[in-house]
C-alpha atoms as a PDB file:
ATOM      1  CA  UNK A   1      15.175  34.109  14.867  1.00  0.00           C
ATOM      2  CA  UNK A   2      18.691  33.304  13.699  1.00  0.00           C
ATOM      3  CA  UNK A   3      20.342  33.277  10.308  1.00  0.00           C
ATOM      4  CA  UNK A   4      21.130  29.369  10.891  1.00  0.00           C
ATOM      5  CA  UNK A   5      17.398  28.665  12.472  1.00  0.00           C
ATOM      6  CA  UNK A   6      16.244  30.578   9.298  1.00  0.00           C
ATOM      7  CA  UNK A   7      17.926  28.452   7.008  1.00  0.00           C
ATOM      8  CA  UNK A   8      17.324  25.432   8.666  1.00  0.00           C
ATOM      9  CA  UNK A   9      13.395  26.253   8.401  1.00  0.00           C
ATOM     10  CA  UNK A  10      14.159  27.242   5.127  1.00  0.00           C
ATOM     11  CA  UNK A  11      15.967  24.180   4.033  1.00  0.00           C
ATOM     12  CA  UNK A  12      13.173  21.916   5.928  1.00  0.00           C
ATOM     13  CA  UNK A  13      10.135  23.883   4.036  1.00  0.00           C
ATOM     14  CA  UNK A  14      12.068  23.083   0.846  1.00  0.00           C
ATOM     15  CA  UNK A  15      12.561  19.190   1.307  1.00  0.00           C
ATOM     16  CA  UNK A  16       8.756  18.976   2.143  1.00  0.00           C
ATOM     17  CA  UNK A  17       7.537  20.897  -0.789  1.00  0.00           C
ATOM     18  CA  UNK A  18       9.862  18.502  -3.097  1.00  0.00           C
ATOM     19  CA  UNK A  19       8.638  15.233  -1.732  1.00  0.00           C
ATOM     20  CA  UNK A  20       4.815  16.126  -1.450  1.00  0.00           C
ATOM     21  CA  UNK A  21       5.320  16.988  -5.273  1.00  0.00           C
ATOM     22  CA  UNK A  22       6.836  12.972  -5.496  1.00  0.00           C
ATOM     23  CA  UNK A  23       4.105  11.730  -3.290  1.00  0.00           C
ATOM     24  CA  UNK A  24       1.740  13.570  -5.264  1.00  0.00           C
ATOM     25  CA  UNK A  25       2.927  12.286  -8.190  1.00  0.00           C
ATOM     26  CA  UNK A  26       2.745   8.169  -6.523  1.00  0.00           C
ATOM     27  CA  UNK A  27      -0.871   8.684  -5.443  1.00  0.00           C
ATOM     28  CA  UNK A  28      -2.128   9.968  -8.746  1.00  0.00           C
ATOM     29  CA  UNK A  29      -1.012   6.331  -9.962  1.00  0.00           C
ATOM     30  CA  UNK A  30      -1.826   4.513  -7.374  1.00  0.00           C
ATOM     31  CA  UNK A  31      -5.196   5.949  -7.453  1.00  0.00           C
ATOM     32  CA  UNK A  32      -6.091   5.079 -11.563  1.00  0.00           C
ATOM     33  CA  UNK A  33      -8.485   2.603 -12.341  1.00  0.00           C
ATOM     34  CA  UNK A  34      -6.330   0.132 -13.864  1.00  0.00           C
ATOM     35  CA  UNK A  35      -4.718  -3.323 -12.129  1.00  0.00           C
ATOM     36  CA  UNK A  36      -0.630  -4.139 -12.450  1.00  0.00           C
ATOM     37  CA  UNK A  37       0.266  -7.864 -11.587  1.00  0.00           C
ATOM     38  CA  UNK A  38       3.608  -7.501  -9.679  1.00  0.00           C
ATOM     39  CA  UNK A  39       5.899 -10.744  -8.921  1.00  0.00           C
ATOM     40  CA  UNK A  40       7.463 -10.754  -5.429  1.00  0.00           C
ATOM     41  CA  UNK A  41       9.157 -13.946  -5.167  1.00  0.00           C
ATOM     42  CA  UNK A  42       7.154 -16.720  -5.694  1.00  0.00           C
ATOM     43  CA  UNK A  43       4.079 -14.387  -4.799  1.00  0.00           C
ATOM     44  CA  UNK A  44       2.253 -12.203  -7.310  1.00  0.00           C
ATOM     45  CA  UNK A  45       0.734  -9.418  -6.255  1.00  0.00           C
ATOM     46  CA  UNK A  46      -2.393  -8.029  -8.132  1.00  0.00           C
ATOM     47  CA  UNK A  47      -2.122  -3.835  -7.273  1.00  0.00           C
ATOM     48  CA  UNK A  48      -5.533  -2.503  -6.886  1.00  0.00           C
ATOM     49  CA  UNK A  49      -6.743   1.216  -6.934  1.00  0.00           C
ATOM     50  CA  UNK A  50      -6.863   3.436  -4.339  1.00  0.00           C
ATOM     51  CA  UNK A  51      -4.073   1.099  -2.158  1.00  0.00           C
ATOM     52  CA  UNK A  52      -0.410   1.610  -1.855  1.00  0.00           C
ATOM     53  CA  UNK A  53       0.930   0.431  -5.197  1.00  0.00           C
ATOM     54  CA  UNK A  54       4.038  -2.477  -4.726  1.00  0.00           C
ATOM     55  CA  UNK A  55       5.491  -1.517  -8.444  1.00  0.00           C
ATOM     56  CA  UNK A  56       5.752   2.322  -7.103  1.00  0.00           C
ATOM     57  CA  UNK A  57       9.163   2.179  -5.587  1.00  0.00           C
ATOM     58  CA  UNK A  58      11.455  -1.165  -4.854  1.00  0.00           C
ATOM     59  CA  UNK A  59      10.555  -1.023  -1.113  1.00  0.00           C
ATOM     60  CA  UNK A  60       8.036  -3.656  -1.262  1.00  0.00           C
ATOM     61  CA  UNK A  61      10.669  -5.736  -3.297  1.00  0.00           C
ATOM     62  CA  UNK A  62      13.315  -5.054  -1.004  1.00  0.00           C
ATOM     63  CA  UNK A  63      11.428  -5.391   2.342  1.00  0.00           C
ATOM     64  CA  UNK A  64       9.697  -9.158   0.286  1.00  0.00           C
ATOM     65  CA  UNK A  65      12.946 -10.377  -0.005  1.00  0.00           C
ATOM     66  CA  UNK A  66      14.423  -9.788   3.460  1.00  0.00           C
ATOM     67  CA  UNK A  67      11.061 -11.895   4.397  1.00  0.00           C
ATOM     68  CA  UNK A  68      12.347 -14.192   2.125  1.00  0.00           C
ATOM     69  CA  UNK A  69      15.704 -15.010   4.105  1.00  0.00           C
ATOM     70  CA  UNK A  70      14.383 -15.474   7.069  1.00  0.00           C
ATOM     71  CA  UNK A  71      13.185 -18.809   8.842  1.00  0.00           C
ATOM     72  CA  UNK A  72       9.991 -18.231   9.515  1.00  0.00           C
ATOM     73  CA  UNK A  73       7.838 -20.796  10.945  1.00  0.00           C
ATOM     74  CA  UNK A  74       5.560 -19.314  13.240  1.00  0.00           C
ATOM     75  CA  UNK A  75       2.184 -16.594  13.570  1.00  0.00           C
ATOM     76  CA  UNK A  76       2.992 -13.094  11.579  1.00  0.00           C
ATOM     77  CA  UNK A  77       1.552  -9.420  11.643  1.00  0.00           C
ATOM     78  CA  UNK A  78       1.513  -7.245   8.499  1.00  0.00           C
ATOM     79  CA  UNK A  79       0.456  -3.780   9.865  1.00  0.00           C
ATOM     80  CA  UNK A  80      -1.001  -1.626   6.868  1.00  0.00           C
ATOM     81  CA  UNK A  81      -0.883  -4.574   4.826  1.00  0.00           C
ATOM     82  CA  UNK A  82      -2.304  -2.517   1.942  1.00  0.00           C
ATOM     83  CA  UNK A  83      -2.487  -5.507  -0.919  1.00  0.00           C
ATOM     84  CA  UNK A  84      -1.372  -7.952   1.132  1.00  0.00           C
ATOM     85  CA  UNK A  85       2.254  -8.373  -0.317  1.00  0.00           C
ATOM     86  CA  UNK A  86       4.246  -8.869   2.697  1.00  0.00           C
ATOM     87  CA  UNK A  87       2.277 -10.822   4.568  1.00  0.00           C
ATOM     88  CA  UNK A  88       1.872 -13.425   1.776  1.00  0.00           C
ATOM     89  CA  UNK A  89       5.305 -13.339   0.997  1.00  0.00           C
ATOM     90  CA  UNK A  90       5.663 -14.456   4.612  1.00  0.00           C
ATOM     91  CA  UNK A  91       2.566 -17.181   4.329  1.00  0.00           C
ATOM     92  CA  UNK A  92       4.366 -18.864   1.191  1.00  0.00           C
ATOM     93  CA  UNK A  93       7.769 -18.560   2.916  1.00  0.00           C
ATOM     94  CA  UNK A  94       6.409 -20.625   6.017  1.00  0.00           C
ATOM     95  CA  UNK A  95       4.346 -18.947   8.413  1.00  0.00           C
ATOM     96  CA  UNK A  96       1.377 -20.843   9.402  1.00  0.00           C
ATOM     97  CA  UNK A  97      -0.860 -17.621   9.984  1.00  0.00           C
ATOM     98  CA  UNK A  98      -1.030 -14.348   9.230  1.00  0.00           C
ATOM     99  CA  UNK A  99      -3.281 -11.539  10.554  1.00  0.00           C
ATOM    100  CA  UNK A 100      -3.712  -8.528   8.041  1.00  0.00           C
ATOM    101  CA  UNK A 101      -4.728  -5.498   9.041  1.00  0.00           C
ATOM    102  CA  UNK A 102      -5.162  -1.921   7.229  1.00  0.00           C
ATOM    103  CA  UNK A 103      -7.101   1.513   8.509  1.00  0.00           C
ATOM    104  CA  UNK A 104      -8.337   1.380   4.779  1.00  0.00           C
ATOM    105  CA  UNK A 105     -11.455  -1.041   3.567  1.00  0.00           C
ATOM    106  CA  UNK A 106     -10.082  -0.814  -0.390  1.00  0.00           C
ATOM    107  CA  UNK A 107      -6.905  -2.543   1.132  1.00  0.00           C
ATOM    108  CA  UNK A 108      -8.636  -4.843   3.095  1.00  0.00           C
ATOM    109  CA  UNK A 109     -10.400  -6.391   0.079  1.00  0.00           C
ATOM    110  CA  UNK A 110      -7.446  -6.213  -2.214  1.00  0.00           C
ATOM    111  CA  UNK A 111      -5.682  -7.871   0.456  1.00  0.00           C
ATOM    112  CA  UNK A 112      -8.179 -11.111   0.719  1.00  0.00           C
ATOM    113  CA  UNK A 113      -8.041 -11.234  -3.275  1.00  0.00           C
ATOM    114  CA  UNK A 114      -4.419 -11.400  -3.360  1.00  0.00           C
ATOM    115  CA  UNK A 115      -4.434 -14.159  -0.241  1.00  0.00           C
ATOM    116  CA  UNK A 116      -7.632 -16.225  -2.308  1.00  0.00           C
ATOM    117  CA  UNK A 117      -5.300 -16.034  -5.703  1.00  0.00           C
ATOM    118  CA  UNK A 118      -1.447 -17.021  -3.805  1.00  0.00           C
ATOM    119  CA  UNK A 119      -3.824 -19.930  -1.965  1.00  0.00           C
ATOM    120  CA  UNK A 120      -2.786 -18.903   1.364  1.00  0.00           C
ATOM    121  CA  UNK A 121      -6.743 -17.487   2.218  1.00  0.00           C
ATOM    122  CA  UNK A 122      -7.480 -20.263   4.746  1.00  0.00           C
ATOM    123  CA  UNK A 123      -4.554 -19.704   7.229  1.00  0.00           C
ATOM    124  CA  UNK A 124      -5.157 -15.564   6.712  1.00  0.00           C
ATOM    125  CA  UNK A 125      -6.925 -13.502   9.087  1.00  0.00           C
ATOM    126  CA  UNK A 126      -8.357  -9.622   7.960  1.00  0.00           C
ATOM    127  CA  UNK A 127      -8.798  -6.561  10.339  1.00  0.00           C
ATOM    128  CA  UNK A 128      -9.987  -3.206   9.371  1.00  0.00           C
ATOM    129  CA  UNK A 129      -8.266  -0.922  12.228  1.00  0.00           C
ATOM    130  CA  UNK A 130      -7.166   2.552  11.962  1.00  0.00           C
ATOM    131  CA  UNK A 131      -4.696   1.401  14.949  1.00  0.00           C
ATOM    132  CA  UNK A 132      -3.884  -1.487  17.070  1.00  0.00           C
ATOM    133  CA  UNK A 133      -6.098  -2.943  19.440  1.00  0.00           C
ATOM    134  CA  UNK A 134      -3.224  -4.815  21.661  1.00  0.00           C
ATOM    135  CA  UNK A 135      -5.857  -7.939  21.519  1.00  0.00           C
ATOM    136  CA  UNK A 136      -4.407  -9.485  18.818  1.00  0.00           C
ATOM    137  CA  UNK A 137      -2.810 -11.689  20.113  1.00  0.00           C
ATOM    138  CA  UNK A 138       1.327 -12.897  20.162  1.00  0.00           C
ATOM    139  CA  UNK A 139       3.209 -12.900  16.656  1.00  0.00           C
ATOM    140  CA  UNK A 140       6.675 -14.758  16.106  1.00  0.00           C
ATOM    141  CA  UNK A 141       7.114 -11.444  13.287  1.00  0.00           C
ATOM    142  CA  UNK A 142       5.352  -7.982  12.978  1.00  0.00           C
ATOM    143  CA  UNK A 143       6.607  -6.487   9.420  1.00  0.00           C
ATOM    144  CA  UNK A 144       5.723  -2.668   8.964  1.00  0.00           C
ATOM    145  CA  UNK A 145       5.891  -1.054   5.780  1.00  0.00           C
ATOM    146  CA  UNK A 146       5.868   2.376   7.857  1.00  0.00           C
ATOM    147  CA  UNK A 147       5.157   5.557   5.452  1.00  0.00           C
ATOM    148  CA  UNK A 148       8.103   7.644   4.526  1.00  0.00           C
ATOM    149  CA  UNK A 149       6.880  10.996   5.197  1.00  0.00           C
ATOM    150  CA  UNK A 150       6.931  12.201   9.006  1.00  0.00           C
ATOM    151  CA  UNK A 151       4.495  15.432   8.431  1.00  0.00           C
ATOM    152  CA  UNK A 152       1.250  15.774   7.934  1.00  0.00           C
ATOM    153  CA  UNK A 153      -0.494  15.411   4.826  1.00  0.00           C
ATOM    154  CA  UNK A 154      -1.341  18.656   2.924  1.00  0.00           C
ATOM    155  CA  UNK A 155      -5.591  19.116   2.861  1.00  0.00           C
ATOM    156  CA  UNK A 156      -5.709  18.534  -0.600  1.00  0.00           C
ATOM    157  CA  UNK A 157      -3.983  15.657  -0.784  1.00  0.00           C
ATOM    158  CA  UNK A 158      -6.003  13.889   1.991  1.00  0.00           C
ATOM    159  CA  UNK A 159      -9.611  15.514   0.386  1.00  0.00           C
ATOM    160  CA  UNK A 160      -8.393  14.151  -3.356  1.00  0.00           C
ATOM    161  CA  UNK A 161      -7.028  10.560  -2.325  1.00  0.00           C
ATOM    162  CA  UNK A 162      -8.584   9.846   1.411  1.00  0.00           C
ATOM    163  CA  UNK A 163      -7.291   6.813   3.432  1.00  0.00           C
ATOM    164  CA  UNK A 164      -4.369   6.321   0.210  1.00  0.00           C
ATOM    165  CA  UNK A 165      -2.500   9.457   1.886  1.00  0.00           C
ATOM    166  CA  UNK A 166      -1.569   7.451   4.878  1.00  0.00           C
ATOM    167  CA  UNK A 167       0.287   4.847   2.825  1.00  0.00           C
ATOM    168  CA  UNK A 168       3.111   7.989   2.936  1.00  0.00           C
ATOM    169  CA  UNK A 169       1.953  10.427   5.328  1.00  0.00           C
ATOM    170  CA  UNK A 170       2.827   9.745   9.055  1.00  0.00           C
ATOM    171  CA  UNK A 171       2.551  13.101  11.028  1.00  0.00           C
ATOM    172  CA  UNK A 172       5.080  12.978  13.403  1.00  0.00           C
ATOM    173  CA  UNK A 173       5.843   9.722  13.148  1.00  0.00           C
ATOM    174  CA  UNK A 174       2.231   8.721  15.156  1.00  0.00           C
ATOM    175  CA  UNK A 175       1.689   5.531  13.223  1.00  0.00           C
ATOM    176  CA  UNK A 176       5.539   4.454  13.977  1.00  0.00           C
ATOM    177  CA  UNK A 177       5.117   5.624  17.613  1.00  0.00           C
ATOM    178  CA  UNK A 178       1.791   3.534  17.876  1.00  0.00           C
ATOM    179  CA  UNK A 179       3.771   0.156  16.441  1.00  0.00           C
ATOM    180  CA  UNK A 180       6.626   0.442  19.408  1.00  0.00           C
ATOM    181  CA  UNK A 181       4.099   0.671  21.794  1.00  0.00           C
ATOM    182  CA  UNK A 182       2.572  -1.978  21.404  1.00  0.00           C
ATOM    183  CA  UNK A 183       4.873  -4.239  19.445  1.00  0.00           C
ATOM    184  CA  UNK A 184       6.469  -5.937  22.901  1.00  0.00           C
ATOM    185  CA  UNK A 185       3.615  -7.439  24.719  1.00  0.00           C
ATOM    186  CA  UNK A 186       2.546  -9.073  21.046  1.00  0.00           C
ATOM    187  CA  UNK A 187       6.005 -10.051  20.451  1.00  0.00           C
ATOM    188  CA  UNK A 188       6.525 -14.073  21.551  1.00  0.00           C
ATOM    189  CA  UNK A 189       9.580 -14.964  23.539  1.00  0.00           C
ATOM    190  CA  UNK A 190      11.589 -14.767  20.402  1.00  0.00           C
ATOM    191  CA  UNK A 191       9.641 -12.818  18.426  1.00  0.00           C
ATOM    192  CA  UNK A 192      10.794 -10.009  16.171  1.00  0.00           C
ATOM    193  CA  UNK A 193       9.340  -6.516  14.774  1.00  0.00           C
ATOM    194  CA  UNK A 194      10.996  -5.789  11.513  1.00  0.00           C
ATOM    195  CA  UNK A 195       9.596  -2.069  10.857  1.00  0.00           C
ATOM    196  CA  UNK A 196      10.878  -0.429   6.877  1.00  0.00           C
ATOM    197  CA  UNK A 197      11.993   3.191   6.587  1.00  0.00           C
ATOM    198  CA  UNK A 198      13.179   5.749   4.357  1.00  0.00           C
ATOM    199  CA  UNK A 199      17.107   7.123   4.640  1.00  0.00           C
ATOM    200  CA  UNK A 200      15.182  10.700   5.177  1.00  0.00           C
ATOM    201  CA  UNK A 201      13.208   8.931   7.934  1.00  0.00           C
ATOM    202  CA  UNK A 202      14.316  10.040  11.363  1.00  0.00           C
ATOM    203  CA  UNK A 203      16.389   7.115  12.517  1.00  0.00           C
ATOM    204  CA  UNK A 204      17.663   8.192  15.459  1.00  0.00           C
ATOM    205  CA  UNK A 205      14.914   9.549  17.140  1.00  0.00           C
ATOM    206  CA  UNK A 206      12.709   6.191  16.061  1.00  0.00           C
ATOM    207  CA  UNK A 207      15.554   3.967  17.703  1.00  0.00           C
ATOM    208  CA  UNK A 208      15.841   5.845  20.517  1.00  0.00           C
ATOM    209  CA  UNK A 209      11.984   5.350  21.192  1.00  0.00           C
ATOM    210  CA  UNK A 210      11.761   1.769  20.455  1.00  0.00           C
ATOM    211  CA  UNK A 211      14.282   1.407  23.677  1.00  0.00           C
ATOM    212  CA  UNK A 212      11.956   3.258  26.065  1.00  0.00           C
ATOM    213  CA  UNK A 213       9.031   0.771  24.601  1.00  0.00           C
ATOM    214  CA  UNK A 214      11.348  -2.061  25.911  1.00  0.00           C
ATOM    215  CA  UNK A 215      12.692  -2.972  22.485  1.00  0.00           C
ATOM    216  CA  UNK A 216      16.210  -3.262  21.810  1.00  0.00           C
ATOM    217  CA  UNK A 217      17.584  -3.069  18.056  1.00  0.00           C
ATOM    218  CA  UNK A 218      19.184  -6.287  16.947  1.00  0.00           C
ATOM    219  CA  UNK A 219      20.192  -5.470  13.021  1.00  0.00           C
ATOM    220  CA  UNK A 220      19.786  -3.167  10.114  1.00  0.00           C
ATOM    221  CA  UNK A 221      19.896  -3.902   6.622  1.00  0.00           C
ATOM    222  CA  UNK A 222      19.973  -1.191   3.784  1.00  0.00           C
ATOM    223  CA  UNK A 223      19.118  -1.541   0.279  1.00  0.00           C
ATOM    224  CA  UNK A 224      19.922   1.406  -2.022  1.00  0.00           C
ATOM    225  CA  UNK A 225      17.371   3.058  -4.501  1.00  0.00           C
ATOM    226  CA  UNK A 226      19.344   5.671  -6.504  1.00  0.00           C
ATOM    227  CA  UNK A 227      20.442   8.376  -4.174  1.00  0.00           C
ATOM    228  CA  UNK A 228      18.097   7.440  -0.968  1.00  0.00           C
ATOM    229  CA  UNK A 229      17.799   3.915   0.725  1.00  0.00           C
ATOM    230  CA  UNK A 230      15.244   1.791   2.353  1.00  0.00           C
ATOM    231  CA  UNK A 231      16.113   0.472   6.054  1.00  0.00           C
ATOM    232  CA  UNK A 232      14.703  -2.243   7.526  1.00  0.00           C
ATOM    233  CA  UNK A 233      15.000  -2.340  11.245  1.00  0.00           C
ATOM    234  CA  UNK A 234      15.293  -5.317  13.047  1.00  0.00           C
ATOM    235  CA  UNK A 235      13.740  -5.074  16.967  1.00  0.00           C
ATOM    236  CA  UNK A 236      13.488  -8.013  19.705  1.00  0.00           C
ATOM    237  CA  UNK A 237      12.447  -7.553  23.293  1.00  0.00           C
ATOM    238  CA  UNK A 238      14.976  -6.147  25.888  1.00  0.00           C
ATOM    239  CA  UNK A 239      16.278  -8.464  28.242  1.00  0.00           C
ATOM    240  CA  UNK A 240      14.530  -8.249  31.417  1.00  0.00           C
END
């Protein structure tokens, strides 16, 4: 092996060990008994134990109020919903149904509490799913709060914390992978998949995919968090 292979591995070992110390540090909080109300627009968003935590980082923020400026009028996806946050943002900001789904049943149920208490329950559908189906259905928007990390989940982590690891885990981007592939044949004529990464997300590589799906990238929006950013990336359906 090479000095510059070497150090590359080197470098790459080094970045992982530094943010599975950060992500260990999120899901010890997220995983405490205790509840945190969290406002997100005219939403608030009760964070329940054992599910992605909204107050963690500004993503959920950040990714609630691009949701917020769009015109949205039509049915929505929120793919690993995990309290529901996004997808109610998008319920009070005009869709007239969502569909939640999360691989995790303690994010399922904090999900329908949050839709019962923002009164947006009766146009609200729930799915526990560890993947999509591709019978859901066709969405005007799919929003994806994808997790930051793109390797695999040390066996501690996922033995201490369970289904909560995937909030931030995605080995090799799978979970991302699994979204492009089926995000055009749910996507209406207009429809749009607005997907949220981190700057050390592999951007690139995830665009490049998302063309050979048959999805073409129509914007991306950046909002900065101290020295790293999150991305929103805004997909429509190539031309035929």
């Amino acid at each position: 092996m090479s000095y510059r292979v070497s150090q590359a591995v080197a470098e790459e070992q080094c970045l992982q060990s530094r943010m599975i110390r950060r992500a260990t540090f999120y899901l010890s909080q997220m995983s405490r008994s205790t509840h945190r109300t969290v406002k997100l627009g005219s939403a608030r968003i009760i964070a329940c134990p054992g599910v992605f935590h909204p107050g963690v980082s500004r993503s959920t923020e950040h990714f609630a109020a691009w949701i917020c400026a769009q015109n949205i009028a039509g049915r929505v996806l929120d793919i690993g919903t995990g309290t529901g946050a996004l997808g109610i943002v998008a319920s009070l900001a005009g869709a007239y149904a969502v569909l939640f789904t999360d691989r995790n049943p303690d994010a399922i149920e904090c999900a329908i509490r949050n839709a019962r208490a923002n009164g947006v329950f009766p146009k609200s559908e729930f799915y526990l799913s560890d993947h999509l189906r591709g019978d859901e259905g066709m969405f005007d928007l799919v929003l994806f709060a994808s997790p930051y990390l793109w390797f695999e989940a040390p066996a501690t982590l996922r033995e201490r914390y369970g289904d909560l690891v995937y909030s931030m885990f995605d080995a090799r981007d799978q979970a991302k992978r699994d979204v492009f592939r089926h995000a055009k044949p749910m996507l209406s004529k207009k429809g749009k998949l607005a997907m949220q990464i981190g700057s050390m997300s592999r951007e690139a590589r995830l665009v490049a995919y998302a063309e050979t799906m048959g999805l073409r990238l129509l914007g991306r929006y950046v909002a900065k968090e101290g020295r790293e950013a999150n991305i929103i990336l805004e997909f429509g359906k190539q031309s035929a």
